[in-house]
Protein backbone atom coordinates (compact mmCIF):
# COMPACT_ATOMS: atom_id res chain seq x y z
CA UNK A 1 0.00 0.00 0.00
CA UNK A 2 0.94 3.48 -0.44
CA UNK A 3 2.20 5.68 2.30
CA UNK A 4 -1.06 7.44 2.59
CA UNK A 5 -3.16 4.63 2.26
CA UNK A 6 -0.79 3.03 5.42
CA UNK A 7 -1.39 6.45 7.30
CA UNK A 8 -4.99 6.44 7.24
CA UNK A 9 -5.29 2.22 7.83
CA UNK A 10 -2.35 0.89 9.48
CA UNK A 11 -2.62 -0.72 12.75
CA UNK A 12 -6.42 0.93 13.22
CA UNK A 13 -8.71 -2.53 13.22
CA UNK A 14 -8.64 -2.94 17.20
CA UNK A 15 -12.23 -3.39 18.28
CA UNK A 16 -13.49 -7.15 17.83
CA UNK A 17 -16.62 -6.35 19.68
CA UNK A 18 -18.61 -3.86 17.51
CA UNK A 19 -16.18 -3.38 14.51
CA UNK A 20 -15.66 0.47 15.01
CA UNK A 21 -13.89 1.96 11.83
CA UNK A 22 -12.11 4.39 14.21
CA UNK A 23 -9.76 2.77 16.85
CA UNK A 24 -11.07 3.12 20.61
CA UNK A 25 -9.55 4.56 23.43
CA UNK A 26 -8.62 2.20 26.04
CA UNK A 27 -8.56 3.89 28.75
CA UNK A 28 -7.84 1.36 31.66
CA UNK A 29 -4.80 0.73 33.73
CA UNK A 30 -5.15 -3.00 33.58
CA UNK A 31 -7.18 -6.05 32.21
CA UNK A 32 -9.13 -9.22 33.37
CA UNK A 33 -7.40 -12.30 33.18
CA UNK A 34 -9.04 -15.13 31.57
CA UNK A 35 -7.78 -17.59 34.24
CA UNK A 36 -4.81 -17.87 35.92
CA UNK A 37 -1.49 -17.05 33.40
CA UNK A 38 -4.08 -16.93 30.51
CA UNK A 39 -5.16 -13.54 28.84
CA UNK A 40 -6.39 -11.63 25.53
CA UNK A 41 -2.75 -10.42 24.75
CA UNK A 42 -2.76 -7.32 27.55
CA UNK A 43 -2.90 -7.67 31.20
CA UNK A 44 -1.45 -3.47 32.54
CA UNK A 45 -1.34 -0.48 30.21
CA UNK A 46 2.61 0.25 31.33
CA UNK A 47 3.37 -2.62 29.84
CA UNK A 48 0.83 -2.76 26.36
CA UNK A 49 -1.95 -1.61 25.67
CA UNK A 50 -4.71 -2.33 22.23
CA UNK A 51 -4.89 2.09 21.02
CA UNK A 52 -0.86 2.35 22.42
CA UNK A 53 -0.04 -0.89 20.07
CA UNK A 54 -2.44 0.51 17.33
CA UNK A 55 0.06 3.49 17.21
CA UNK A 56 2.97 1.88 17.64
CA UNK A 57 2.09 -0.56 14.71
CA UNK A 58 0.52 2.66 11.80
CA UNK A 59 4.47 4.33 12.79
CA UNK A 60 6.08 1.31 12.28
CA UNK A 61 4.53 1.17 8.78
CA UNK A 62 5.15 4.35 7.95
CA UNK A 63 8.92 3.81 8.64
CA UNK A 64 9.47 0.79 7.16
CA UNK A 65 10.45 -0.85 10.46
CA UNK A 66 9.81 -4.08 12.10
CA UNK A 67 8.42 -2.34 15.49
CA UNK A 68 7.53 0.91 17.28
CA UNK A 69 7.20 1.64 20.72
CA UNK A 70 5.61 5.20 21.83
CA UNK A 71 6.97 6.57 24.43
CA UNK A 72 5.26 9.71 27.03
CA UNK A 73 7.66 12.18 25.06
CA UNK A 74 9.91 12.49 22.39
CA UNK A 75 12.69 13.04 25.01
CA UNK A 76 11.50 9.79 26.78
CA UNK A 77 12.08 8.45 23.27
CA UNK A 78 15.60 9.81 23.33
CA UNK A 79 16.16 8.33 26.20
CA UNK A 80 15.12 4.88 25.77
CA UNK A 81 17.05 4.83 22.67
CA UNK A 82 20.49 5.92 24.58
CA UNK A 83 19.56 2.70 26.80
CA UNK A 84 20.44 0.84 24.28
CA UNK A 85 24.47 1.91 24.96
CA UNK A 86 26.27 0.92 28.17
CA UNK A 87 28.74 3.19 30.75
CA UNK A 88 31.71 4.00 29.00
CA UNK A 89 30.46 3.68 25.44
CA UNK A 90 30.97 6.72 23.07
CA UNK A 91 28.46 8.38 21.38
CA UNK A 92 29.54 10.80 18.03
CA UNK A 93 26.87 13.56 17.94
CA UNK A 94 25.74 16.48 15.34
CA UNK A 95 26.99 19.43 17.21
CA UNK A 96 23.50 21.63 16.41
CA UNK A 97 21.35 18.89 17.87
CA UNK A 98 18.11 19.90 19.57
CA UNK A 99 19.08 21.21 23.40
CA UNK A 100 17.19 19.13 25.22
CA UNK A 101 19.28 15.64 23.68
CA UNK A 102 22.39 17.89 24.48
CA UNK A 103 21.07 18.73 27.70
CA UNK A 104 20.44 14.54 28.65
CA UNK A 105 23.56 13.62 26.57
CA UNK A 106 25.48 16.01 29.16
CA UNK A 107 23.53 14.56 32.46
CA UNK A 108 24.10 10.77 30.79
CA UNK A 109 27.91 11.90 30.82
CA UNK A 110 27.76 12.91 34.45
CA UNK A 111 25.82 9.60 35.70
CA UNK A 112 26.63 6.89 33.49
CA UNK A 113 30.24 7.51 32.03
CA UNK A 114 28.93 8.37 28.59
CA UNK A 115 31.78 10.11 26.43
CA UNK A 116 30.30 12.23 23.76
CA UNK A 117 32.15 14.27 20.64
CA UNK A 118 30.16 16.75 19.39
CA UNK A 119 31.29 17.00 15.56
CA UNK A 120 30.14 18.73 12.18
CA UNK A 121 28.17 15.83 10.75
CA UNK A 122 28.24 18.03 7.50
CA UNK A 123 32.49 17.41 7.10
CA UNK A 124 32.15 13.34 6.98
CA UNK A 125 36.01 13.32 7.70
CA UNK A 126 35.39 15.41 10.88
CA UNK A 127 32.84 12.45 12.04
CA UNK A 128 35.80 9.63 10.75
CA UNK A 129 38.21 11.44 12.47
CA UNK A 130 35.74 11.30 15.89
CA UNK A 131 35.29 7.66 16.03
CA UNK A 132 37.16 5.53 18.65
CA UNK A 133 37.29 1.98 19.47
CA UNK A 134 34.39 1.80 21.57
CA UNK A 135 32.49 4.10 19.66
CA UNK A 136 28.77 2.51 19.87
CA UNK A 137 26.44 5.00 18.94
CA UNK A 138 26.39 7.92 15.78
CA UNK A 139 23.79 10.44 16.66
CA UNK A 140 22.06 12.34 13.44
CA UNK A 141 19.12 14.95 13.33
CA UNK A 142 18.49 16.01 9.70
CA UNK A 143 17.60 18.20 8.58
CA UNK A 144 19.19 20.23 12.22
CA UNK A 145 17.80 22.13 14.75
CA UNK A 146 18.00 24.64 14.54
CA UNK A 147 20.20 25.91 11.40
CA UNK A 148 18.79 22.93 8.85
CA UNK A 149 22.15 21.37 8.11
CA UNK A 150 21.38 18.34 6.20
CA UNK A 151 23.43 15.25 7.05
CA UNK A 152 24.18 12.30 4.92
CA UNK A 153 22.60 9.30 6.48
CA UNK A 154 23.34 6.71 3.89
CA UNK A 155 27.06 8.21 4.52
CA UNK A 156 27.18 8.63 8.11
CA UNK A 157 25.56 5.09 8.72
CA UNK A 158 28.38 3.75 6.91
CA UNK A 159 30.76 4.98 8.95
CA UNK A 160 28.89 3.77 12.50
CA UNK A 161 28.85 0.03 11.12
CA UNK A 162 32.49 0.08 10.21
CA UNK A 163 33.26 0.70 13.98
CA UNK A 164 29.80 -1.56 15.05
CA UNK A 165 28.34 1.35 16.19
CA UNK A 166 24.64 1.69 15.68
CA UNK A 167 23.01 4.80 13.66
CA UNK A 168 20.54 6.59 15.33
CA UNK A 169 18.62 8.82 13.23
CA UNK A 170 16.06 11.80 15.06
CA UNK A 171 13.36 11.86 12.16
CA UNK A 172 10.75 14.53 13.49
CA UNK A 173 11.92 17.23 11.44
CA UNK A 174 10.46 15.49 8.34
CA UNK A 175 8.38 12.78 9.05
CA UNK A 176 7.91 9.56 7.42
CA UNK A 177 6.27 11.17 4.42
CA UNK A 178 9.70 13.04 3.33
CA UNK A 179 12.56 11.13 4.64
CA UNK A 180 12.96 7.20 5.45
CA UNK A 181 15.90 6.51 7.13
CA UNK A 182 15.62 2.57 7.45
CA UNK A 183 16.05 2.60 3.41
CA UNK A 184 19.76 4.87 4.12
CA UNK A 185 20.52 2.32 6.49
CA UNK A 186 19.97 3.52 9.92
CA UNK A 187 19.06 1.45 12.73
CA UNK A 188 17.17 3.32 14.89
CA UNK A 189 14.47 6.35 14.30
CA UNK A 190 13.13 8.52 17.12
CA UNK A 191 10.24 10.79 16.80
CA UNK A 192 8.65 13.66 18.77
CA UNK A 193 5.47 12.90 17.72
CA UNK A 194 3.95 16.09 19.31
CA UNK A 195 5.34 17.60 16.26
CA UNK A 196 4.37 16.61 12.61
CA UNK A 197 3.23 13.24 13.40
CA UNK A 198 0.37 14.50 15.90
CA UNK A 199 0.30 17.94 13.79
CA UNK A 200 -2.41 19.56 16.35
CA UNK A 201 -0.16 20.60 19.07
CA UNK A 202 -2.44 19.24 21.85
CA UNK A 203 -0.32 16.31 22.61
CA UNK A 204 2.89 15.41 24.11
CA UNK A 205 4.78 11.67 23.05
CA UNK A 206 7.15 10.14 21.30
CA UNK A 207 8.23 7.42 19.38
CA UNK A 208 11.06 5.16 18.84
CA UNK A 209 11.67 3.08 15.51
CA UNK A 210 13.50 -0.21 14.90
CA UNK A 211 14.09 -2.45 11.81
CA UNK A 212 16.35 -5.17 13.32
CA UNK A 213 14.46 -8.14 15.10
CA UNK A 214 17.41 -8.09 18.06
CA UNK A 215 16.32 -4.69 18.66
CA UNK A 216 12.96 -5.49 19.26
CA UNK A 217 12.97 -7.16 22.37
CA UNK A 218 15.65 -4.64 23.74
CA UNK A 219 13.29 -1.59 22.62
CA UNK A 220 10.12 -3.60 24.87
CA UNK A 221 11.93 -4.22 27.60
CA UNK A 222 13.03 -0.96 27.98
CA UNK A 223 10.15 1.11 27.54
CA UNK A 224 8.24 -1.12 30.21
CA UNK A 225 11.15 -1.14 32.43
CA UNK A 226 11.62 2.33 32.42
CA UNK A 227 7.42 3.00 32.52
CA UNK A 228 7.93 5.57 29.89
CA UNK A 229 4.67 4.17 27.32
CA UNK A 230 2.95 6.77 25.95
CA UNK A 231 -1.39 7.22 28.02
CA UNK A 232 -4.05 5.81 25.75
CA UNK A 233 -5.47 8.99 25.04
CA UNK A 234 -2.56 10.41 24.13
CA UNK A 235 -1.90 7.79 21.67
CA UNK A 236 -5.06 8.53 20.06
CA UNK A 237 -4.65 11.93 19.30
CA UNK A 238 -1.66 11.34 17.49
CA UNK A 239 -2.98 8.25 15.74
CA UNK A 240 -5.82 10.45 14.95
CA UNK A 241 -3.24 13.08 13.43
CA UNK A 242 -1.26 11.00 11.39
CA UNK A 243 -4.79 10.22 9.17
CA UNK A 244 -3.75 14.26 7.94
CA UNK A 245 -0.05 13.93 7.64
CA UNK A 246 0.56 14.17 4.21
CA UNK A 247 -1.47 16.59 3.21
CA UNK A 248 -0.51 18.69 6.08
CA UNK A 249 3.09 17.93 5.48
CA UNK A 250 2.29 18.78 2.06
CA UNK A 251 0.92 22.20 2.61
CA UNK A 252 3.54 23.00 5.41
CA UNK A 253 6.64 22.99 2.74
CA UNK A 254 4.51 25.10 0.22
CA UNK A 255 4.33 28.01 2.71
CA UNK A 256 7.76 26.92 4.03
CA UNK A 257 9.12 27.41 0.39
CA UNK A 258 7.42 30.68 -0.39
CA UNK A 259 8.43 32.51 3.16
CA UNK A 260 11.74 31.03 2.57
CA UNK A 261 12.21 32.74 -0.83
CA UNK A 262 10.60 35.87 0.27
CA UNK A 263 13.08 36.11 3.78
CA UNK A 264 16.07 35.45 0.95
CA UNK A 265 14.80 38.44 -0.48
CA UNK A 266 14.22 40.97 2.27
CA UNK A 267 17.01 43.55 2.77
CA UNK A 268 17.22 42.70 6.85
CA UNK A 269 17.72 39.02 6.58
CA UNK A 270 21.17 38.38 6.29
CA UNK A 271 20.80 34.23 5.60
CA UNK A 272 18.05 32.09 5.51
CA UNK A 273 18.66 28.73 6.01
CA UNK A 274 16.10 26.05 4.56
CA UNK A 275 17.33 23.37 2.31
CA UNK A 276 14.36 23.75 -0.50
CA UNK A 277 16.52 26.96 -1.12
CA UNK A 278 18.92 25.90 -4.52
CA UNK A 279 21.76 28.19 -2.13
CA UNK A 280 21.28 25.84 0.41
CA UNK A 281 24.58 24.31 0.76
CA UNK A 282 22.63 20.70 1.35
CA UNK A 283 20.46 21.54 -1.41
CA UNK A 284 21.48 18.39 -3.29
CA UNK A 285 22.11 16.20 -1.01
CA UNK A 286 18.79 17.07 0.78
CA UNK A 287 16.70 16.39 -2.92
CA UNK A 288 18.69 12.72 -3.14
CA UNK A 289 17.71 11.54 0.67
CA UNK A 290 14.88 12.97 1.19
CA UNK A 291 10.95 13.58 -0.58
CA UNK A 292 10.88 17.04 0.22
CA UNK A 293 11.75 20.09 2.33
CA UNK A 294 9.89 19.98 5.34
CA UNK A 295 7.93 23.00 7.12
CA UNK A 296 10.97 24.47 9.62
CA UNK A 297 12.89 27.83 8.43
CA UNK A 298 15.45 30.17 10.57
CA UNK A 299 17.09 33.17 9.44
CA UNK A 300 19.67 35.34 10.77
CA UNK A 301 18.67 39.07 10.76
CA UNK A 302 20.84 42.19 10.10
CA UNK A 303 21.13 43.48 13.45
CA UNK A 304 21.86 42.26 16.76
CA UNK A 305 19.52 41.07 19.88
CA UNK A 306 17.61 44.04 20.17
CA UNK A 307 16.33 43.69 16.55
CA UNK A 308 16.15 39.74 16.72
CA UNK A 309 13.61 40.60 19.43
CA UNK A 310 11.76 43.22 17.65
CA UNK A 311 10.94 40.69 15.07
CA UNK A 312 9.84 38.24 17.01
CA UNK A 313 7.41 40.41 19.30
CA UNK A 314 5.75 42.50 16.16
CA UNK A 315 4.36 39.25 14.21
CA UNK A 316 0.71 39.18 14.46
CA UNK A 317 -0.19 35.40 13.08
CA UNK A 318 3.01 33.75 14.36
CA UNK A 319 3.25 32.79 17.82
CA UNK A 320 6.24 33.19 20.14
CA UNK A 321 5.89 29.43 21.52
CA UNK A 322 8.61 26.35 21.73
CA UNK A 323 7.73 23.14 19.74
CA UNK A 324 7.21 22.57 16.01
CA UNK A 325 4.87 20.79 13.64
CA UNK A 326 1.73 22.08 14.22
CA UNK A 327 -0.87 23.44 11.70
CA UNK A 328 -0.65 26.93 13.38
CA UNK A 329 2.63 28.94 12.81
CA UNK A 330 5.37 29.46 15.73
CA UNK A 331 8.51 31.75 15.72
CA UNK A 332 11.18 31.33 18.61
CA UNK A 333 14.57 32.44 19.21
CA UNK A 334 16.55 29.33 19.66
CA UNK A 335 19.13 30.78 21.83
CA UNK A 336 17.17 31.54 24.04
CA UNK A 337 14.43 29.26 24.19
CA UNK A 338 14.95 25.29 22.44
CA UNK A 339 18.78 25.87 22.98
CA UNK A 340 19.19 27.96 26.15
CA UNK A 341 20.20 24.71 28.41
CA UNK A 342 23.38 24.22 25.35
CA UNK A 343 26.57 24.52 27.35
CA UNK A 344 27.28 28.09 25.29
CA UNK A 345 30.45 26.98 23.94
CA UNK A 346 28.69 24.28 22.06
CA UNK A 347 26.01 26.61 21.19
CA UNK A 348 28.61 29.08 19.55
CA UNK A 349 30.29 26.41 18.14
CA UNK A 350 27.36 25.17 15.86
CA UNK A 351 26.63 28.62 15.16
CA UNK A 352 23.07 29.28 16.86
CA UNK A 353 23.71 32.87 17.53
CA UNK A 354 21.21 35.85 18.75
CA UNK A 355 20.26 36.85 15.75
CA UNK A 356 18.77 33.52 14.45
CA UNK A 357 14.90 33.26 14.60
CA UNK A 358 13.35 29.80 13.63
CA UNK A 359 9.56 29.59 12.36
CA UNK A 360 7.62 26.32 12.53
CA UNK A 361 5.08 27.62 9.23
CA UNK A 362 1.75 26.41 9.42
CA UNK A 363 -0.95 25.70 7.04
CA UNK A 364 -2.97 29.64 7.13
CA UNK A 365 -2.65 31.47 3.75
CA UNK A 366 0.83 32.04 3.17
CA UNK A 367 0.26 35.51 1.86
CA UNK A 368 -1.07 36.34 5.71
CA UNK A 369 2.51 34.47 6.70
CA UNK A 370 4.56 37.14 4.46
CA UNK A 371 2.63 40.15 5.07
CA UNK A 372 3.06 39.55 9.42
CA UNK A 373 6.66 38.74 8.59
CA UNK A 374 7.18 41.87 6.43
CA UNK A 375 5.49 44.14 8.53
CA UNK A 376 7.74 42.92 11.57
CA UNK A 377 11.00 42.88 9.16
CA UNK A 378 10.06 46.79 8.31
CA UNK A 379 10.49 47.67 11.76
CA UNK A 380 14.00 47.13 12.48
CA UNK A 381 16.03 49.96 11.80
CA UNK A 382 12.90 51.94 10.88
């Protein structure tokens, strides 16, 4: 079946008893026991439950993989996927990775032993020249948060299995729809599916993809041990939202596309980063591995702080907020907001600077988009 076709049916058909077409919530904490060591396939929501598994089995379709698990959060996701290294294992890492994985990479380092290099995933000989002999674990997020650096996952998964190192690929920047990483090679996908997946922004979870069967039980055991499963209502809403994602996704990079070619226009933007852009210096490499461009732009504005901030307070239709992926449109200052925890050194290493604004573009008119983004360009220096 095609991808929409898997979106809409996958993993849906849960209710024996009256055949609903829409999967039910199943909102209970634990179930009846036929007899003793004899049940219908659950027996406590931490450990499965029939609208969680219905989830778990429409993203594992999506992706390709041989199971899912969804997690409370998409850092819960992160998480259970780092339990899948050991103390003392290294871990090579894109250096403009979202703050919070920084932020638990750093705390992981502190309790566990982790080691962590935080390279230019972009230079492939920076990430070869990173890797040591008990190197375990290549971190990618592509395209990056927030500066949309597009890394070569075919490449870059190469590289982990040479050492036996698994590829772990963060995939909520694009979504299933535009970008596959099981068919590059990787081994494991996370998602924060209160972005795209979900698309409504009234949901927190996450997700955590795997395409080889030893992974499988590893992925289980983990997510039960550690009690991080995603509630069953929670699970519906973003089952419910992935029935929309590609024609969301769909609208999201036409207004992405158009407000990126009108901020490369505008005499106080400086750089616009957004690889649908032909200057994009992953242009190429982004039309190979991936479907399309995805709904997330930032661009650095002539100015300093002060006028970073005017542009962000004047919009009328974009919404000073955190997160991503929903139909509405958000604009943040990454420095300050998704990237404040960064150790600063890092931060100014990958190049997330004050003047860098990131917009999450929604699926309004996108002439409404350009006018509020004009009208708040127009006011610096005016």
């Amino acid at each position: 079946m095609h991808l929409q076709t898997l979106a809409v049916h996958s993993g849906v058909d849960k209710d024996t008893a009256y055949n609903s077409v829409i999967t039910p919530i199943y909102q209970t904490s634990t179930f009846r026991f036929e007899d003793i060591g004899k049940t219908k396939g659950y027996d406590y929501t931490r450990t499965a439950n029939p609208t969680r598994k219905a989830l778990e089995e429409n993203i594992a379709a999506l992706e390709g993989g041989t199971a899912a698990k969804a997690t409370a959060t998409g850092m819960a996701a992160v998480m259970t996927a780092l339990h899948f290294l050991k103390s003392g294992d290294h871990i090579v890492c894109t250096n403009d990775c979202y703050g919070g994985t920084e932020r638990l990479l750093r705390t992981y380092t502190e309790l566990f032993n982790f080691q962590v290099t935080y390279v230019n995933m972009t230079d492939l000989d920076a990430v070869r020249s990173a890797i040591r002999p008990n190197t375990k674990g290549v971190w990618i997020e592509t395209p990056s948060n927030p500066l949309l650096s597009i890394i070569d996952i075919k490449a870059l998964t190469e590289i982990a299995h040479s050492t036996n190192a698994l590829s772990f690929v963060d995939n909520t920047f694009l979504s299933p729809y535009y970008q596959r990483p099981f068919e590059l090679g990787a081994d494991v996908i996370i998602h924060s599916t209160t972005k795209y997946l979900n698309g409504h922004s009234d949901v927190v979870g996450g997700a955590i993809v795997v395409n080889k069967p030893e992974l499988v039980d590893r992925v289980q055991t983990l997510v039960n041990a550690l009690g991080v499963g995603a509630s069953p209502f929670d699970c519906w809403l973003v089952l419910r939202g992935i029935k929309t994602l590609i024609p969301r996704m769909k609208m999201h990079e036409e207004n992405a596309g158009a407000v990126a070619k009108f901020l490369s226009q505008h005499k106080n933007v400086k750089k616009v980063f957004y690889p649908g852009l032909p200057s994009h210096p992953g242009h190429e490499l982004a039309k190979r591995q991936q479907r399309g461009f995805g709904g997330m732009v930032s661009f650095e504005i002539k100015g300093e702080l002060k006028e970073a901030n005017s542009v962000i307070r004047s919009t009328k239709i974009f919404a000073l907020a955190e997160s991503l992926g929903g139909i509405e449109s958000l604009i943040c200052h990454p420095q300050t907001m998704t990237h404040a925890s960064m150790f600063p050194e890092l931060r100014e290493k990958a190049g997330i600077n004050e003047r860098i604004i990131r917009l999450s573009v929604g699926i309004e008119d996108v002439n409404d988009l350009i006018e509020d983004l004009d009208q708040a360009l127009e006011l610096i220096h005016s």
